[in-house]
N, C-alpha and C. Protein backbone atom coordinates (compact mmCIF):
# COMPACT_ATOMS: atom_id res chain seq x y z
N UNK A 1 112.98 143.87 129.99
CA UNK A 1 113.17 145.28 130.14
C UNK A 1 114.01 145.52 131.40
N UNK A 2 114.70 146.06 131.10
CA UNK A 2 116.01 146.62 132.37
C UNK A 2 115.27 147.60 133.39
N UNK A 3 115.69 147.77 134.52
CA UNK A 3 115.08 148.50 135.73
C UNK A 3 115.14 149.74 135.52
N UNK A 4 115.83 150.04 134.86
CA UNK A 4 116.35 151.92 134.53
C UNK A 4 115.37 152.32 133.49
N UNK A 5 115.07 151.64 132.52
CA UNK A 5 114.42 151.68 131.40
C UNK A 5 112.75 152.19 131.59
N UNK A 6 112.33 153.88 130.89
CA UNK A 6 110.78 153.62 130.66
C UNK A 6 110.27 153.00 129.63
N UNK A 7 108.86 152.54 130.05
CA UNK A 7 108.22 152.52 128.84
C UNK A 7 107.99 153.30 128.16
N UNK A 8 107.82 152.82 126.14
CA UNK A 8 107.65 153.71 125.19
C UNK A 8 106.74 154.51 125.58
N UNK A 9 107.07 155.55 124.99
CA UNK A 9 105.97 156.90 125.05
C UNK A 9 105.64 157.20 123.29
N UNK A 10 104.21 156.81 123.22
CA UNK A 10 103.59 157.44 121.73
C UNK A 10 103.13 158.62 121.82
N UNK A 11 102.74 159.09 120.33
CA UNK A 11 101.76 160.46 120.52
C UNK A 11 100.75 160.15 120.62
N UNK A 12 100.10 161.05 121.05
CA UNK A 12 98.62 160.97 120.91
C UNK A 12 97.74 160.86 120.02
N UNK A 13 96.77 159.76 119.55
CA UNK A 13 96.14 160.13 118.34
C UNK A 13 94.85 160.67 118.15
N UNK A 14 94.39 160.55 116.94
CA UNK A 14 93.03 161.48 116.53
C UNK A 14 92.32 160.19 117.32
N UNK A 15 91.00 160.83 117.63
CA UNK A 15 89.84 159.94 117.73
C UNK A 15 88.93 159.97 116.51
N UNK A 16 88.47 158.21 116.68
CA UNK A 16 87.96 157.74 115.48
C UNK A 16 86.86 158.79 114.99
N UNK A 17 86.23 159.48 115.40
CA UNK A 17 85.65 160.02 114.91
C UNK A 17 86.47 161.63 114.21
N UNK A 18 87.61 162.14 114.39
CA UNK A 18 88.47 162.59 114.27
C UNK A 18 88.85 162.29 112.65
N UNK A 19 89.31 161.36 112.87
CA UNK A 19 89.67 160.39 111.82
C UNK A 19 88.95 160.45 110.29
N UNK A 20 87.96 159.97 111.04
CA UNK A 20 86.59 159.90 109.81
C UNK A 20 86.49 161.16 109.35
N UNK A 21 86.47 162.33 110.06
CA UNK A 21 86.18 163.72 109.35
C UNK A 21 87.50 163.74 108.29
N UNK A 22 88.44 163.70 109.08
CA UNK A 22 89.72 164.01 108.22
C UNK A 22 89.43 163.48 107.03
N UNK A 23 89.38 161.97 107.08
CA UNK A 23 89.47 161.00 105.63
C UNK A 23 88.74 161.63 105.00
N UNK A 24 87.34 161.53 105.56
CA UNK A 24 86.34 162.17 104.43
C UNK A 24 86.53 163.93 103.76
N UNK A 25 87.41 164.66 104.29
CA UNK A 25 87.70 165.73 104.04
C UNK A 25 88.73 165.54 102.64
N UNK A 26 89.74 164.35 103.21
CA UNK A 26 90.68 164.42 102.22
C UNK A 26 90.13 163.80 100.79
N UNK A 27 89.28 162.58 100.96
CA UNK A 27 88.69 161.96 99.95
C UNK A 27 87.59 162.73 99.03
N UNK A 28 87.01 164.15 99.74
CA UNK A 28 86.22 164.63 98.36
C UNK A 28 87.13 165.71 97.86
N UNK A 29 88.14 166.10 98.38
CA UNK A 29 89.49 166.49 97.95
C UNK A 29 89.99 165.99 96.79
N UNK A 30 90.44 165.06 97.35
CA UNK A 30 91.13 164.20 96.36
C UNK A 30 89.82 164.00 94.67
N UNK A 31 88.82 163.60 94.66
CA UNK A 31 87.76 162.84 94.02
C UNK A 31 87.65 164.58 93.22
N UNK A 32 87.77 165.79 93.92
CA UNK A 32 87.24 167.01 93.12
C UNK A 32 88.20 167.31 92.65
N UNK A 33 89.64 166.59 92.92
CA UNK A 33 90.86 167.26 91.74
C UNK A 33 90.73 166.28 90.61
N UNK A 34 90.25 164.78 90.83
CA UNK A 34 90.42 163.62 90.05
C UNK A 34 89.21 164.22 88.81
N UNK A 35 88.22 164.71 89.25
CA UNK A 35 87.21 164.86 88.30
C UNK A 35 87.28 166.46 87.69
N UNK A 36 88.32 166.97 88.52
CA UNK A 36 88.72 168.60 87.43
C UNK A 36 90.13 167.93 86.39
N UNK A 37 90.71 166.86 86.78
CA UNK A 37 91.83 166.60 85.96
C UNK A 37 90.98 165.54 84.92
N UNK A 38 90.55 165.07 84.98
CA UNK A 38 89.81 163.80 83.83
C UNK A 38 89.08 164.60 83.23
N UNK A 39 88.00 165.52 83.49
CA UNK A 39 86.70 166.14 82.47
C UNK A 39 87.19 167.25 81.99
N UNK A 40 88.45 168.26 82.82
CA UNK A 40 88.67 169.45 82.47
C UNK A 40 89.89 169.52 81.75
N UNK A 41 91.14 169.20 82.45
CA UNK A 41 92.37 169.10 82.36
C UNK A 41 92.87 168.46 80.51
N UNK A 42 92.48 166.89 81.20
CA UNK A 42 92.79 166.64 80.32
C UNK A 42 92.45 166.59 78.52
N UNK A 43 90.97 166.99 78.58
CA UNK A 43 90.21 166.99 77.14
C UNK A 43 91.27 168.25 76.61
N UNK A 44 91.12 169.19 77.24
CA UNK A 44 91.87 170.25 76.85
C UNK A 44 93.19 170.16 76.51
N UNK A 45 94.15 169.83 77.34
CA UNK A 45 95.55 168.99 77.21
C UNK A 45 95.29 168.14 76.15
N UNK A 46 94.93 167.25 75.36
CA UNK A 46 94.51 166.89 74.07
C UNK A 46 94.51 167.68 72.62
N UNK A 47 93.39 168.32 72.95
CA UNK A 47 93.19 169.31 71.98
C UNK A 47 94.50 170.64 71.45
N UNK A 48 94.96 170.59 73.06
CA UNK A 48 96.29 171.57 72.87
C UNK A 48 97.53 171.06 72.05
N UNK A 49 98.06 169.78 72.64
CA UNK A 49 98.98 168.88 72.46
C UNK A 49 99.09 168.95 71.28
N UNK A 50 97.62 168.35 70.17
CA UNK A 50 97.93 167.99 68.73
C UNK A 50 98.29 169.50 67.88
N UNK A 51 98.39 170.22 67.94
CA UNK A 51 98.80 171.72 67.04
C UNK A 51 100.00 171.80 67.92
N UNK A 52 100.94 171.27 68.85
CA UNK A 52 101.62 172.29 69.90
C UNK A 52 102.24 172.53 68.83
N UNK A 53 103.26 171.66 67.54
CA UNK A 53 104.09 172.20 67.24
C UNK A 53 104.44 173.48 66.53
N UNK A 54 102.69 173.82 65.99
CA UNK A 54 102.06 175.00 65.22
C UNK A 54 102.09 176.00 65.81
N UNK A 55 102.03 176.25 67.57
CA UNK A 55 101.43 176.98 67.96
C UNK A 55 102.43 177.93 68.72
N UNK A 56 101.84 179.08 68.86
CA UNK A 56 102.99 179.74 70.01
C UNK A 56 101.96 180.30 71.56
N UNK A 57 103.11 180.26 72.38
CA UNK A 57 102.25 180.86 73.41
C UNK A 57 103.35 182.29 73.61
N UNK A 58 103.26 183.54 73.59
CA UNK A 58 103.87 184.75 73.87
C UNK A 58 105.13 184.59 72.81
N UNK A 59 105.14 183.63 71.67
CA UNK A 59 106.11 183.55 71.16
C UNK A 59 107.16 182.61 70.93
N UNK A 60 106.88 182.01 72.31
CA UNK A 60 107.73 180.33 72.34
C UNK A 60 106.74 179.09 72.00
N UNK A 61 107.66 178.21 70.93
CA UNK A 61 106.35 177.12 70.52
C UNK A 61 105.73 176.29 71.86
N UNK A 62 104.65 176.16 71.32
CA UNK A 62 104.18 175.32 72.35
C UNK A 62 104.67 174.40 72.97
N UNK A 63 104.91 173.48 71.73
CA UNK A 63 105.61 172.09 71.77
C UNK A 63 106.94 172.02 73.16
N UNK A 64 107.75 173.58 73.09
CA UNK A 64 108.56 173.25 73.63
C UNK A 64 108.00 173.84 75.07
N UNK A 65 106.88 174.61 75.17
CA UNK A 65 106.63 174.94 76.57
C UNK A 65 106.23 173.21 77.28
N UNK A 66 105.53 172.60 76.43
CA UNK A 66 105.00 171.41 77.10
C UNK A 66 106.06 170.65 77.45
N UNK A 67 107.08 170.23 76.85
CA UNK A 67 108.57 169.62 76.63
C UNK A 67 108.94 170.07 78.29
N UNK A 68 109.00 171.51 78.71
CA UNK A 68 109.69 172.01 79.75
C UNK A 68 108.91 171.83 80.65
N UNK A 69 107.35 171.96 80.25
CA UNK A 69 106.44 171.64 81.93
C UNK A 69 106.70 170.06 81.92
N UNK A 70 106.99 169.32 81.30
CA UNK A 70 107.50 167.67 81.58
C UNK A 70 108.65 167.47 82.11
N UNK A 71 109.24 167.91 81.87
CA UNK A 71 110.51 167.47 82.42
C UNK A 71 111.15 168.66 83.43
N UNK A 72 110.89 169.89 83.34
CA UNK A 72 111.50 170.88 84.18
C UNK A 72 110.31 170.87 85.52
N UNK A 73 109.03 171.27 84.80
CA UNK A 73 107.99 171.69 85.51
C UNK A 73 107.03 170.76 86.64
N UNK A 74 107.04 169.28 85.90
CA UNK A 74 106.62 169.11 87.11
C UNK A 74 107.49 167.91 88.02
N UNK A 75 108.78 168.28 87.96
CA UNK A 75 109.36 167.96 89.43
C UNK A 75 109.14 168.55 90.28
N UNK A 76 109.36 170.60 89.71
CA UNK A 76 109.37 171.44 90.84
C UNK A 76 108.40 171.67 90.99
N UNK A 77 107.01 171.35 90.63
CA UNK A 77 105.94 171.34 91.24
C UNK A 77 105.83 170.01 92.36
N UNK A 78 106.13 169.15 92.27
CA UNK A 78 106.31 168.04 92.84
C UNK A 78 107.35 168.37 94.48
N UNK A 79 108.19 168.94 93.83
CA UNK A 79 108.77 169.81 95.20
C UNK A 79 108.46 170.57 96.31
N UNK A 80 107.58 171.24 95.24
CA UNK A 80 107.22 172.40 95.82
C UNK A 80 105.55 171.65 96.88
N UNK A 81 105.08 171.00 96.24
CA UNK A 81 104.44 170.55 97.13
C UNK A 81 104.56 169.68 98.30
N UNK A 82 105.72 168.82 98.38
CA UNK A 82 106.18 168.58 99.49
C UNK A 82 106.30 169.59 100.65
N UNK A 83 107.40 170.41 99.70
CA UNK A 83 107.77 171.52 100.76
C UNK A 83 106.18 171.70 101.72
N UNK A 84 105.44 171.94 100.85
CA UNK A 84 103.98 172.78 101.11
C UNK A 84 103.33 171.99 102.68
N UNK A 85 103.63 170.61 101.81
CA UNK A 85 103.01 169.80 103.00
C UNK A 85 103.89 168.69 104.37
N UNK A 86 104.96 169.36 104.05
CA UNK A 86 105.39 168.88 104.81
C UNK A 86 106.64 169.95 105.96
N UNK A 87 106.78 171.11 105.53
CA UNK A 87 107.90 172.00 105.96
C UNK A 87 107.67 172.05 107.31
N UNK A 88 106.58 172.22 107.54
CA UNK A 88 106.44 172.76 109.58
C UNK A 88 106.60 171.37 110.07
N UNK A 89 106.16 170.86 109.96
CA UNK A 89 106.31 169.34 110.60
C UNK A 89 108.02 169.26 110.62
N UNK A 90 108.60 169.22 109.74
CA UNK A 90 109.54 169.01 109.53
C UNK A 90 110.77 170.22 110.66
N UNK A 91 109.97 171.19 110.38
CA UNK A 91 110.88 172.24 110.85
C UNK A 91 111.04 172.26 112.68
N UNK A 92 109.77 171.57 112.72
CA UNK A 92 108.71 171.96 114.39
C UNK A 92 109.86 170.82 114.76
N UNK A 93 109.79 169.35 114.14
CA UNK A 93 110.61 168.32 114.90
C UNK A 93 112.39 168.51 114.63
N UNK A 94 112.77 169.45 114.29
CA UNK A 94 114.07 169.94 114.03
C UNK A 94 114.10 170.67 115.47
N UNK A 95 113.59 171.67 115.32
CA UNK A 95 113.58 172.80 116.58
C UNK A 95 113.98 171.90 117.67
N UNK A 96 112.65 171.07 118.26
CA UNK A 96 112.27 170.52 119.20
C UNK A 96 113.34 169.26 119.46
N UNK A 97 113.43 168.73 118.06
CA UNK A 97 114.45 167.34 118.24
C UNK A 97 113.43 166.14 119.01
N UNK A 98 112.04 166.13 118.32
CA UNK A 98 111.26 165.15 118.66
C UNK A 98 109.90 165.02 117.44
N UNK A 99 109.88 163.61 117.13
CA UNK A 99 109.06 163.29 116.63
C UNK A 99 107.66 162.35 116.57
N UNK A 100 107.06 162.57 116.35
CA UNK A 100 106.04 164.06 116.02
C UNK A 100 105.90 164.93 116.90
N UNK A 101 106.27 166.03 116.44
CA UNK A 101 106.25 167.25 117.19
C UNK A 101 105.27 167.06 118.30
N UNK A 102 105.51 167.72 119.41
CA UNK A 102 105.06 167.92 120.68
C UNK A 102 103.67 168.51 120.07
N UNK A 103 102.30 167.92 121.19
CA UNK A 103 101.26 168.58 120.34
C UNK A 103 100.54 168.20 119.58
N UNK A 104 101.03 167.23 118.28
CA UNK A 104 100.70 166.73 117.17
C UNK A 104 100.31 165.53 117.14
N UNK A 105 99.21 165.36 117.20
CA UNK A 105 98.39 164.37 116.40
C UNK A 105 98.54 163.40 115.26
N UNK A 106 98.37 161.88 115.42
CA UNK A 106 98.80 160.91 114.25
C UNK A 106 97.42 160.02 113.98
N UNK A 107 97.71 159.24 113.39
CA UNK A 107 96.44 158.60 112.58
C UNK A 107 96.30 157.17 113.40
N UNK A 108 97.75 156.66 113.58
CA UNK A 108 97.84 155.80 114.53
C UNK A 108 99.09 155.44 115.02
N UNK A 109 99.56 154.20 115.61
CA UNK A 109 100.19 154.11 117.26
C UNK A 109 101.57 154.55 116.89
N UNK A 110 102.15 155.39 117.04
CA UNK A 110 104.02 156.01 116.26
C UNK A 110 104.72 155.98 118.01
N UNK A 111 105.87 155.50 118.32
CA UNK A 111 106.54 155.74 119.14
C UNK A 111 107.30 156.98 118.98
N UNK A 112 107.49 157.92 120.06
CA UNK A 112 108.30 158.95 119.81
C UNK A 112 109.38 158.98 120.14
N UNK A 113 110.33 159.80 118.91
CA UNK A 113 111.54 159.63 118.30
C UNK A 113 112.35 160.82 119.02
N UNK A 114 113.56 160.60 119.76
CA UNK A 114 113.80 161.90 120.49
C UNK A 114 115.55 162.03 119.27
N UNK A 115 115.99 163.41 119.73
CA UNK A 115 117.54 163.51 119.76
C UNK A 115 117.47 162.77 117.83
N UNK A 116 118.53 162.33 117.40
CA UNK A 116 119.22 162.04 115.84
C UNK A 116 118.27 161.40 114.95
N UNK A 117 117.29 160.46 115.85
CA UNK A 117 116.23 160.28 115.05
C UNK A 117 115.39 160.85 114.37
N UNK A 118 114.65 161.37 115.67
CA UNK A 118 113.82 162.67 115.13
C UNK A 118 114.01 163.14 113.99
N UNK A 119 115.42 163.78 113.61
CA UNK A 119 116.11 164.92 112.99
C UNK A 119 116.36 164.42 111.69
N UNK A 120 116.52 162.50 111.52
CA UNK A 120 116.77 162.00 110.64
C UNK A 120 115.10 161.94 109.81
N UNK A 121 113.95 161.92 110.50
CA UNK A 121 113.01 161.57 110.09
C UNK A 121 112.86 162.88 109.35
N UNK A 122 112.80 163.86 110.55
CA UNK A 122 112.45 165.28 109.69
C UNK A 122 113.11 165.56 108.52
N UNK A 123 114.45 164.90 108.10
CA UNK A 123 114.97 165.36 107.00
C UNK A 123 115.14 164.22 105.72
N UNK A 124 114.30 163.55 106.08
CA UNK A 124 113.41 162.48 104.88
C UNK A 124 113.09 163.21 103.36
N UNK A 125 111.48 164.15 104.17
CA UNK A 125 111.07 164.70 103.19
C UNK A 125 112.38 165.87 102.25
N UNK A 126 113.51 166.26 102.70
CA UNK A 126 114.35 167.41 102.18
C UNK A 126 115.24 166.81 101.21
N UNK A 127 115.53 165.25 101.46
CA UNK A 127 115.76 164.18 100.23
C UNK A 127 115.06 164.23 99.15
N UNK A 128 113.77 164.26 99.12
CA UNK A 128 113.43 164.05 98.19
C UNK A 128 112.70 165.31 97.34
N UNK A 129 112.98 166.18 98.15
CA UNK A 129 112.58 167.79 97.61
C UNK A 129 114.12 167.78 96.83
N UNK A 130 115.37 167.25 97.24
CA UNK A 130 116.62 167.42 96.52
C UNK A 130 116.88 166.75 95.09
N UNK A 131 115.96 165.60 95.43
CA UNK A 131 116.43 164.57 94.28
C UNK A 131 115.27 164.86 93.57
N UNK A 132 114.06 165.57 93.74
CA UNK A 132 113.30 166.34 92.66
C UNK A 132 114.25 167.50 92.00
N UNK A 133 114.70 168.64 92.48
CA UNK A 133 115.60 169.66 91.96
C UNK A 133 116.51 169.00 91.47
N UNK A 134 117.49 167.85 91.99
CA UNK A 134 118.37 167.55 90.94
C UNK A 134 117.24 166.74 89.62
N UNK A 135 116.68 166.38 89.69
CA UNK A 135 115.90 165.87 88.56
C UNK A 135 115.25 166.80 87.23
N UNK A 136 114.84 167.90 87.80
CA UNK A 136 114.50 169.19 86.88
C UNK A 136 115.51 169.96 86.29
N UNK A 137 116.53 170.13 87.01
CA UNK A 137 117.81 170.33 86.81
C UNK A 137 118.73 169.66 85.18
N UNK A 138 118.37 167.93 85.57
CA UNK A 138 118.87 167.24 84.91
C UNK A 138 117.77 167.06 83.59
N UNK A 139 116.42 167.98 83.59
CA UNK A 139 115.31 167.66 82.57
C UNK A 139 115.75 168.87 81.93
N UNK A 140 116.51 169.99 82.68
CA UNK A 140 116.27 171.28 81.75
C UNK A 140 117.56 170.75 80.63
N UNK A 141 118.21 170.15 80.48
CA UNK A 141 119.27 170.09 79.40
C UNK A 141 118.39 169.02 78.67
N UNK A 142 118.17 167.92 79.20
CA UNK A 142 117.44 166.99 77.95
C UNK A 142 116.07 168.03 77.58
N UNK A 143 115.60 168.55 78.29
CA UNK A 143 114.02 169.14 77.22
C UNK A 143 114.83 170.33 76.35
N UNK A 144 115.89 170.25 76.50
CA UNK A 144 116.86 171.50 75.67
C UNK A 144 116.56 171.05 73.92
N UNK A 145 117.14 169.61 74.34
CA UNK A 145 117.79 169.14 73.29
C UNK A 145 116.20 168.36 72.57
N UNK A 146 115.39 168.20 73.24
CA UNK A 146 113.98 167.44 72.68
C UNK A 146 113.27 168.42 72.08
N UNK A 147 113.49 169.85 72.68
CA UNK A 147 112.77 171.17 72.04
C UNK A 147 112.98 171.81 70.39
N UNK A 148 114.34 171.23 70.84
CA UNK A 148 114.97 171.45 69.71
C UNK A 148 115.06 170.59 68.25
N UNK A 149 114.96 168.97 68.48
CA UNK A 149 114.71 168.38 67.82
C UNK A 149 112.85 167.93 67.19
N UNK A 150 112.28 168.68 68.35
CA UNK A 150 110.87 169.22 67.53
C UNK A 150 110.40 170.08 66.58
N UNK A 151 111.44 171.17 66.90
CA UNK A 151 110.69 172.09 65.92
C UNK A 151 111.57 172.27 65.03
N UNK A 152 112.61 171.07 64.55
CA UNK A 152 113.32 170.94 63.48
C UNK A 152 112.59 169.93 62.55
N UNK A 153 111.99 168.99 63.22
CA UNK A 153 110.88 167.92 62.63
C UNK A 153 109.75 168.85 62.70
N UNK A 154 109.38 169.48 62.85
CA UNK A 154 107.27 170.01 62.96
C UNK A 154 107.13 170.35 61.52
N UNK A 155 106.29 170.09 61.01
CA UNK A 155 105.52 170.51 59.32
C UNK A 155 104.41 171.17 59.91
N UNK A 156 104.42 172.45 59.47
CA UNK A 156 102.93 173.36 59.74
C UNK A 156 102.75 173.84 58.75
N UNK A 157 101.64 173.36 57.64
CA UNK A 157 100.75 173.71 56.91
C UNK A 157 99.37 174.69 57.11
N UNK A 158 99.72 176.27 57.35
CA UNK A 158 98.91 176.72 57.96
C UNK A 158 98.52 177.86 56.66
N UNK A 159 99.43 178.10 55.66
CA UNK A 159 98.84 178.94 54.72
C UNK A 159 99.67 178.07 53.27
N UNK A 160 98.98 178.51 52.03
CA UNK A 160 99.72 177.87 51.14
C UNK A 160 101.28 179.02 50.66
N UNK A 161 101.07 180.50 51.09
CA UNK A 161 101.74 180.78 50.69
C UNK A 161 103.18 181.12 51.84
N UNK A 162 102.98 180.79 52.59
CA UNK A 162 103.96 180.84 53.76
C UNK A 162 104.70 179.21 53.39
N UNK A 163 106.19 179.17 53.51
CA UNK A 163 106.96 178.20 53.61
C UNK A 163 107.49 177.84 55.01
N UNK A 164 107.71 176.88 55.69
CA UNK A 164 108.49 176.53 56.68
C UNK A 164 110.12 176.31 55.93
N UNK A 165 111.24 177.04 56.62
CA UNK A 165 112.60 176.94 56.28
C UNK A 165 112.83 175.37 56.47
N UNK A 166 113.35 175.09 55.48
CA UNK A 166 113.95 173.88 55.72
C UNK A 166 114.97 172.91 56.90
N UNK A 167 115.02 172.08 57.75
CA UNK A 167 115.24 171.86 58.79
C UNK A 167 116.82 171.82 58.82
N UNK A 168 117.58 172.27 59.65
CA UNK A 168 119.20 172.01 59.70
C UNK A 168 120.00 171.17 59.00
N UNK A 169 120.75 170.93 58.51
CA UNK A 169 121.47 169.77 58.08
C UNK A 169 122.39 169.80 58.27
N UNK A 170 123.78 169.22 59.41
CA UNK A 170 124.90 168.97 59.33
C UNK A 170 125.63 168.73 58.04
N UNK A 171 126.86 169.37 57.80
CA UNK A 171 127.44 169.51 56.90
C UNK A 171 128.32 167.71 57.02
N UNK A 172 128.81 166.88 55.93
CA UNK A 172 129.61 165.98 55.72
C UNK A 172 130.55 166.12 55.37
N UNK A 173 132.00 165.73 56.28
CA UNK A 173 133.03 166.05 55.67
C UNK A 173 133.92 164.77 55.24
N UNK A 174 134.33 165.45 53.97
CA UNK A 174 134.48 164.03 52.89
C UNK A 174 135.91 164.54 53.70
N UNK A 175 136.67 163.01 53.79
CA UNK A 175 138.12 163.28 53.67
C UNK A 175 139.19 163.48 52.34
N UNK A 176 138.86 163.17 51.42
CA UNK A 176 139.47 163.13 50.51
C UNK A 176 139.52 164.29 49.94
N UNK A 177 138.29 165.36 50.07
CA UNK A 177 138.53 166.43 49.61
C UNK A 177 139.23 167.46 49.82
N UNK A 178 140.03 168.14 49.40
CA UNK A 178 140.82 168.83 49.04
C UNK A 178 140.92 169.90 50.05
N UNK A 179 139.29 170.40 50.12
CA UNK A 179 138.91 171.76 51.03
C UNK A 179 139.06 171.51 52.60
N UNK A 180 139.15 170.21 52.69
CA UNK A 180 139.35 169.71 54.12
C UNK A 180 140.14 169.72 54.96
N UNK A 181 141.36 169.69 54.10
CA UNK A 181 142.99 169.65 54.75
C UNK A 181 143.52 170.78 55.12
N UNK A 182 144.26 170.71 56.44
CA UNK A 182 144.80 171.61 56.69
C UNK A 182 145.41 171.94 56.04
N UNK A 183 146.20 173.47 56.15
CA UNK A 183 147.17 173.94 55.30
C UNK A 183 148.69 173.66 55.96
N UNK A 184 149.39 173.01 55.00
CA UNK A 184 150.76 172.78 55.63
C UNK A 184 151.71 174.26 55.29
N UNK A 185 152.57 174.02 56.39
CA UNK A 185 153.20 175.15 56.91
C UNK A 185 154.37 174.98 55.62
């Protein structure tokens, strides 16, 4: 170490007992979404799924609302929760141009990051809030085209006297025929 040079400076962290509250805060957290998504979520998501293509919600088939919460919906939920959990942190070590923000508390030993670093760390999470939006972005044209090729395939047998229209059919164009050719001048 050179004479000019300080030693690293970390943040400060939680104390273990600190710690332990947190975890255990986050872990029946976590365990009460795991057991509303397994017993609640999903039986239901089941039961919905198999009719979607039958079904409408306000008018739009199901099939294709589910199509769009897959591929549109939950990136930007996925986004959006970053943002959620990570924006002040992010914003605080922008301001400041130090990381972890002045103040702030870590789990354990982080050297602090002053000046381009910092700024690079803080803008980690805004990568990947981007490359979620470009991703939903890039789901809303394919769930376009998957929406569409569902409810051209769906058979709903729901009354005997109601028909489903028959599904699209691209027209074939013969060359040889007659009706095909341009008209010469």
């Amino acid at each position: 170490m050179a004479i000019d040079e300080k030693p690293p400076e970390f943040a400060p962290r939680y104390s273990p007992k600190e710690r332990r509250q947190r975890l255990l805060l986050h872990g029946v957290l976590c365990a009460l979404m795991a057991g509303a998504v397994y017993w609640w979520v999903l039986p239901r998501f089941r039961v919905f799924s198999a009719d979607a293509p039958c079904e409408a919600i306000f008018g739009v088939p199901a099939s294709t609302v589910l199509v769009y919460a897959a591929f549109v919906g939950a990136p930007l939920a996925a986004a959006v929760l970053i943002v959620a959990l990570t924006a002040r942190w992010s914003i605080e070590t922008i301001a400041t141009r130090q990381y972890p923000p002045p103040g702030r508390k870590v789990y354990r030993r982080v050297k602090v990051k002053r000046g381009w670093q910092a700024v690079a760390f803080a803008l980690i999470p805004a990568m990947f809030i981007t490359y979620l939006c470009v991703l939903g972005a890039q789901g809303l044209v394919k769930a376009g085209q998957i929406a569409r090729a569902m409810q051209d395939s769906a058979e709903c047998h729901r009354g005997l006297d109601v028909e489903r229209p028959a599904p699209r059919k691209q027209q074939q164009r013969n060359p040889s025929s007659t009706d095909n050719r341009r008209p010469s001048r």
